[in-house]
Protein backbone atom coordinates (compact mmCIF):
# COMPACT_ATOMS: atom_id res chain seq x y z
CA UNK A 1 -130.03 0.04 22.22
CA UNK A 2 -130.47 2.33 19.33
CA UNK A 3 -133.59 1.34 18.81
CA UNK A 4 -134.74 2.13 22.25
CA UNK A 5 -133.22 5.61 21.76
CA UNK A 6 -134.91 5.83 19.20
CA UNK A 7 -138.38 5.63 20.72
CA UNK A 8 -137.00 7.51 23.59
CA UNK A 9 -136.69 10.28 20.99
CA UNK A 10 -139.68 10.03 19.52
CA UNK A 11 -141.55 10.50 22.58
CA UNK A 12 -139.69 13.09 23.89
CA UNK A 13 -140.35 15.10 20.84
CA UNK A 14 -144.20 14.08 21.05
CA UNK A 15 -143.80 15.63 24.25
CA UNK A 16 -142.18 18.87 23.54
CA UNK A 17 -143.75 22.08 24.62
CA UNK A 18 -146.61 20.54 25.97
CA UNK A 19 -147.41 21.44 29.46
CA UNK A 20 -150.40 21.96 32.20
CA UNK A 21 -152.34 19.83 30.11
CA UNK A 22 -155.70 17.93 31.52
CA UNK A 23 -155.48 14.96 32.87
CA UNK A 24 -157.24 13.38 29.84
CA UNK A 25 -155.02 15.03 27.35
CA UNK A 26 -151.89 14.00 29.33
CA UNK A 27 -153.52 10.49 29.61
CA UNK A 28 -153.81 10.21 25.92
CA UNK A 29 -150.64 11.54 25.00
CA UNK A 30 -149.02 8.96 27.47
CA UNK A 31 -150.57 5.94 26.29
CA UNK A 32 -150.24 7.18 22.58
CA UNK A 33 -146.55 6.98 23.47
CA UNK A 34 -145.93 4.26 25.08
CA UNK A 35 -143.68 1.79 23.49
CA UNK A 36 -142.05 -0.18 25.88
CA UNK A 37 -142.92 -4.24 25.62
CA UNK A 38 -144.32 -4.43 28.60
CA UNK A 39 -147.33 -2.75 29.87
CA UNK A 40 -145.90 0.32 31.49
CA UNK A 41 -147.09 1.92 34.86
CA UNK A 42 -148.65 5.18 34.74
CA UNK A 43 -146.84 7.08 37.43
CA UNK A 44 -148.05 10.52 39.07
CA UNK A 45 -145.57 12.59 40.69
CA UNK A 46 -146.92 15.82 43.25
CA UNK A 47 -144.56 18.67 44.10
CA UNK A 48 -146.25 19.98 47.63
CA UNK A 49 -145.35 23.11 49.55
CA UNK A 50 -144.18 21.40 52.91
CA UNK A 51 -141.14 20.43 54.30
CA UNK A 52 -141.32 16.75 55.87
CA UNK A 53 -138.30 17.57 58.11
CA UNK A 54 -141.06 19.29 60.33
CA UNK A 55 -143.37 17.01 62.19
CA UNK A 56 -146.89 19.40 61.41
CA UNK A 57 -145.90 18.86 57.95
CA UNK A 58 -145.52 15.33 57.19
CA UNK A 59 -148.14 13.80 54.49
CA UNK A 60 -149.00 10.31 54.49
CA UNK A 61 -151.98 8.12 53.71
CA UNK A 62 -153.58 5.53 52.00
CA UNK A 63 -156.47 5.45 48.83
CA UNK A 64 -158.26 2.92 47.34
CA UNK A 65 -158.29 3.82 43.51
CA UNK A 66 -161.41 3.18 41.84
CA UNK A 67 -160.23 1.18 39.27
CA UNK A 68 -157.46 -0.48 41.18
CA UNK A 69 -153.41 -0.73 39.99
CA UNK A 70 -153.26 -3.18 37.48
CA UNK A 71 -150.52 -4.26 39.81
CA UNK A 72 -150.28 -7.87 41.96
CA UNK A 73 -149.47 -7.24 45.29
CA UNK A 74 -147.73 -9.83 47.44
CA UNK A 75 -148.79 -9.11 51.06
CA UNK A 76 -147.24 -10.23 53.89
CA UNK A 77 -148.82 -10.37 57.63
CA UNK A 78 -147.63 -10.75 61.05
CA UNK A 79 -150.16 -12.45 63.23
CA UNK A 80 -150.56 -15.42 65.43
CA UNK A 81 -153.60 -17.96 65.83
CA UNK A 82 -156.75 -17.63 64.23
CA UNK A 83 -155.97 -14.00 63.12
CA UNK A 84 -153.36 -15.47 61.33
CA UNK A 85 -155.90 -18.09 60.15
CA UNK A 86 -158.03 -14.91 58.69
CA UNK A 87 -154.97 -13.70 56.71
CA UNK A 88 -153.96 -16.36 54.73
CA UNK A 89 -157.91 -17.10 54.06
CA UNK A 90 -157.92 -13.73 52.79
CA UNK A 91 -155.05 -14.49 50.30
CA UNK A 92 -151.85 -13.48 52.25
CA UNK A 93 -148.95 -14.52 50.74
CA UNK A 94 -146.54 -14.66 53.61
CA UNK A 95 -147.59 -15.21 57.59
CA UNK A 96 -145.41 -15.69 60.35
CA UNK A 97 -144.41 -14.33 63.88
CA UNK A 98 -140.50 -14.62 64.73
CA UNK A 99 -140.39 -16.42 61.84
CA UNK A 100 -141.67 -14.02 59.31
CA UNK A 101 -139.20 -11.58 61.35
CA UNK A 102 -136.20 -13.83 60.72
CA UNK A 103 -136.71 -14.30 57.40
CA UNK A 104 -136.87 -9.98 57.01
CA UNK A 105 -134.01 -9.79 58.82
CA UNK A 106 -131.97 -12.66 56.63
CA UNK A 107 -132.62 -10.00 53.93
CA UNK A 108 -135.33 -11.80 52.16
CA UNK A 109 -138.06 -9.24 51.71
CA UNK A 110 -140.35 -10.31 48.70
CA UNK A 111 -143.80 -8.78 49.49
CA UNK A 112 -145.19 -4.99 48.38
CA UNK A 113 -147.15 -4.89 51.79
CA UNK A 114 -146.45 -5.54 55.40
CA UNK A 115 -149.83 -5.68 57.75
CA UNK A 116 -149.66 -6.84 61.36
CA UNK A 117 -151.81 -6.83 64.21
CA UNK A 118 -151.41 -4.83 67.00
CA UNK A 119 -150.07 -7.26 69.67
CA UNK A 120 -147.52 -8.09 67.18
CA UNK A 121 -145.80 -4.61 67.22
CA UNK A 122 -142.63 -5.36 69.67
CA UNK A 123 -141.50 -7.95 67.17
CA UNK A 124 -142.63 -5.81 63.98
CA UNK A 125 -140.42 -2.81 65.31
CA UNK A 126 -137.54 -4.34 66.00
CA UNK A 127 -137.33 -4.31 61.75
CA UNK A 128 -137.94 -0.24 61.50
CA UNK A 129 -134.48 0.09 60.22
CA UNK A 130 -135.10 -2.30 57.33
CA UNK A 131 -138.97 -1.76 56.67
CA UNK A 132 -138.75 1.75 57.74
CA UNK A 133 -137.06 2.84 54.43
CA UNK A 134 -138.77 1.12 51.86
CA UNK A 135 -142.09 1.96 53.40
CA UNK A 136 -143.04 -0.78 54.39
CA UNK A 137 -143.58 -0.63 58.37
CA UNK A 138 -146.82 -0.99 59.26
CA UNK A 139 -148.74 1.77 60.52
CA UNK A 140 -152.26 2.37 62.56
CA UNK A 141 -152.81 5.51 60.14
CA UNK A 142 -152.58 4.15 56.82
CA UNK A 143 -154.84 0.80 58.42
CA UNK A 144 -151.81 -1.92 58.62
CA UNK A 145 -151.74 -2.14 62.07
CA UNK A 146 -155.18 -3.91 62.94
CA UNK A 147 -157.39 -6.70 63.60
CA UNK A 148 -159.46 -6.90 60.67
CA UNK A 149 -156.26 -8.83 59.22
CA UNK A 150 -158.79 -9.96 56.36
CA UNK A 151 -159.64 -6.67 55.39
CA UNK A 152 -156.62 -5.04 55.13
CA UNK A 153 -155.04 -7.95 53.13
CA UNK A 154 -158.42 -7.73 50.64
CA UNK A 155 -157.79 -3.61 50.22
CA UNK A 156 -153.89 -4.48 49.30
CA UNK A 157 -154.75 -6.55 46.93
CA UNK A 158 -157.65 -4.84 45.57
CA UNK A 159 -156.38 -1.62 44.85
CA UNK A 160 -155.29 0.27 47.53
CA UNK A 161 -152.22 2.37 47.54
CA UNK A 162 -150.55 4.61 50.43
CA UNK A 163 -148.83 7.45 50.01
CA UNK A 164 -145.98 9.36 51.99
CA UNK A 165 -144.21 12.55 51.13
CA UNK A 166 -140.33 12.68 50.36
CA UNK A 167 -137.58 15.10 51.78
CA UNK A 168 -138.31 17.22 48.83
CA UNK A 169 -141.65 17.32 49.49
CA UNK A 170 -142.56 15.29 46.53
CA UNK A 171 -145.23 11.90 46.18
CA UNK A 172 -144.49 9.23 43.74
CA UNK A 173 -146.88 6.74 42.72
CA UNK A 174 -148.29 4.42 40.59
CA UNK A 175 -151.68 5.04 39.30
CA UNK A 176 -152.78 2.31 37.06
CA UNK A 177 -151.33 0.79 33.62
CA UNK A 178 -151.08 2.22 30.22
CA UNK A 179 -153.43 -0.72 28.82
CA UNK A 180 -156.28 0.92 31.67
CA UNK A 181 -158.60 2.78 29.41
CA UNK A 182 -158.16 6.97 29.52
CA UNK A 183 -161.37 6.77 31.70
CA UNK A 184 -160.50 4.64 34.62
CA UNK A 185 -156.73 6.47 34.56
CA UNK A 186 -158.55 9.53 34.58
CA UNK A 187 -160.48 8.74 37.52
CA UNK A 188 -157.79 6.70 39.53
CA UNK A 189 -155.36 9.91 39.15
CA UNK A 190 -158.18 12.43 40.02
CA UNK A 191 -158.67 10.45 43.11
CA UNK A 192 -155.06 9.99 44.14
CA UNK A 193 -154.60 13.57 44.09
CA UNK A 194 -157.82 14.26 46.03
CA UNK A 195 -156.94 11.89 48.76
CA UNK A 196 -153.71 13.55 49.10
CA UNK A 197 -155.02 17.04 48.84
CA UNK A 198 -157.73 15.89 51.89
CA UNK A 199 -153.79 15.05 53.66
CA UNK A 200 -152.81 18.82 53.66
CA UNK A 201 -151.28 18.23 57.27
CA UNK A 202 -151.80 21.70 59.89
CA UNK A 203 -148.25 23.13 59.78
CA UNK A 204 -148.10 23.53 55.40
CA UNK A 205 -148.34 27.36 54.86
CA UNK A 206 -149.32 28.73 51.37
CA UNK A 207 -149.93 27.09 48.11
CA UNK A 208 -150.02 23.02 49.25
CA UNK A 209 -150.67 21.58 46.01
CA UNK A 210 -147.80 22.82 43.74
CA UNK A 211 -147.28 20.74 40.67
CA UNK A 212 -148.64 17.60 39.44
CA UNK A 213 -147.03 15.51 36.78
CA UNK A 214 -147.44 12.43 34.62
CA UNK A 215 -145.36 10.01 32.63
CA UNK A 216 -145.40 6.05 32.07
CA UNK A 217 -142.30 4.03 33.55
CA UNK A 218 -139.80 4.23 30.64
CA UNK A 219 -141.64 7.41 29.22
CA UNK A 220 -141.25 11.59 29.65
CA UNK A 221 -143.16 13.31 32.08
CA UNK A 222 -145.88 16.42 31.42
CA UNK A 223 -147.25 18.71 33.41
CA UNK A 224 -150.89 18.20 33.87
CA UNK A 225 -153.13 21.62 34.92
CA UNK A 226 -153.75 21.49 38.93
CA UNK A 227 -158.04 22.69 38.44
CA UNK A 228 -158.14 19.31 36.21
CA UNK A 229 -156.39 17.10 38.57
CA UNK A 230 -158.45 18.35 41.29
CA UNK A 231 -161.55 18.29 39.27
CA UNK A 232 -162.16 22.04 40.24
């Protein structure tokens, strides 16, 4: 443990009184501090000027990042038939109908993605209260709820990452890994943060993009200068 606090320190003081920084000098000081044994996420975190309590001021969406996540993504999909045919062609990793909804309910929940089709929403939303909070309920607006089953699976896997706005009117997500090259980070996060700022929902008064941040999974976050992130 002392060695971790160690590093912990270390990177904190790496860290120290740097702030607003562009994305590629945040990107480099992140991955020239990362010293975790695994490959660390790199993890962008938005401070937005709405309040989610209000319905004309919910953000949500979905964006394919250039360079994808570095992550594997187990997806699971509810269809029936042929569509359900299409899905596990496409590399699904779970299909089913009641049974799929059984096994949700049992409390076994080991996918990253839930798609459906659309005549399989009565039995999809009877598990709002358990998909609901761990965002995982599919949705028309972020393009889980749909036919093209194969699609949508092939965009989860390949890269694609939604996005939804927390009661303090902060985004979290992962961007990419620290092995990525600066380049590719660079232009996942720039892209992130333009598909949410194309999000700004009708009801957000004044400044919308706030404060946009950067750190690795075990590492210290930094400030990273809004015109940079937004490639203004």
């Amino acid at each position: 443990m002392a060695k971790q606090g160690k590093r912990l320190r270390a990177a904190h003081e790496a860290f120290a009184g740097k702030e607003n920084l562009s994305v590629e000098d945040a990107v480099t000081l992140i991955k020239g501090n990362s010293n975790a044994k695994f490959d660390e996420t790199v993890e962008v975190a938005m401070n937005l000027g709405v309040d989610p309590r209000h319905a004309d001021q919910m953000v949500r969406g979905v964006v394919n990042l250039p360079n994808g996540t570095g992550k594997t993504v187990r997806v699971a999909v509810f269809a029936r038939g042929p569509k359900a045919d299409e899905a596990k062609e496409a590399g699904a990793d779970i299909v089913g109908a009641e049974d799929l909804m059984e096994s949700i309910q049992s409390g076994k929940i080991d996918f990253d993605r839930c798609i459906a089709t659309p005549d399989m929403m009565p039995l999809v939303g009877r598990l709002g209260k358990i998909l609901g909070p761990r965002n995982l309920m599919p949705n028309p607006k972020v393009g889980t709820v749909t036919m093209d089953v194969a699609q949508a699976v092939n965009s989860a896997k390949g890269g694609q990452v939604q996005f939804k706005v927390e009661k303090a009117g902060v985004i979290h997500a992962g961007v990419g890994k620290v092995s990525f090259d600066a380049e590719k980070l660079a232009e996942n996060i720039r892209a992130f943060v333009d598909a949410v700022a194309k999000a700004k929902p009708t009801g957000a008064k004044g400044a919308y993009l706030r404060k946009v941040s950067l750190s690795s999974t075990m590492g210290p976050g930094v400030s990273v200068d809004l015109a940079s992130a937004t490639g203004n």
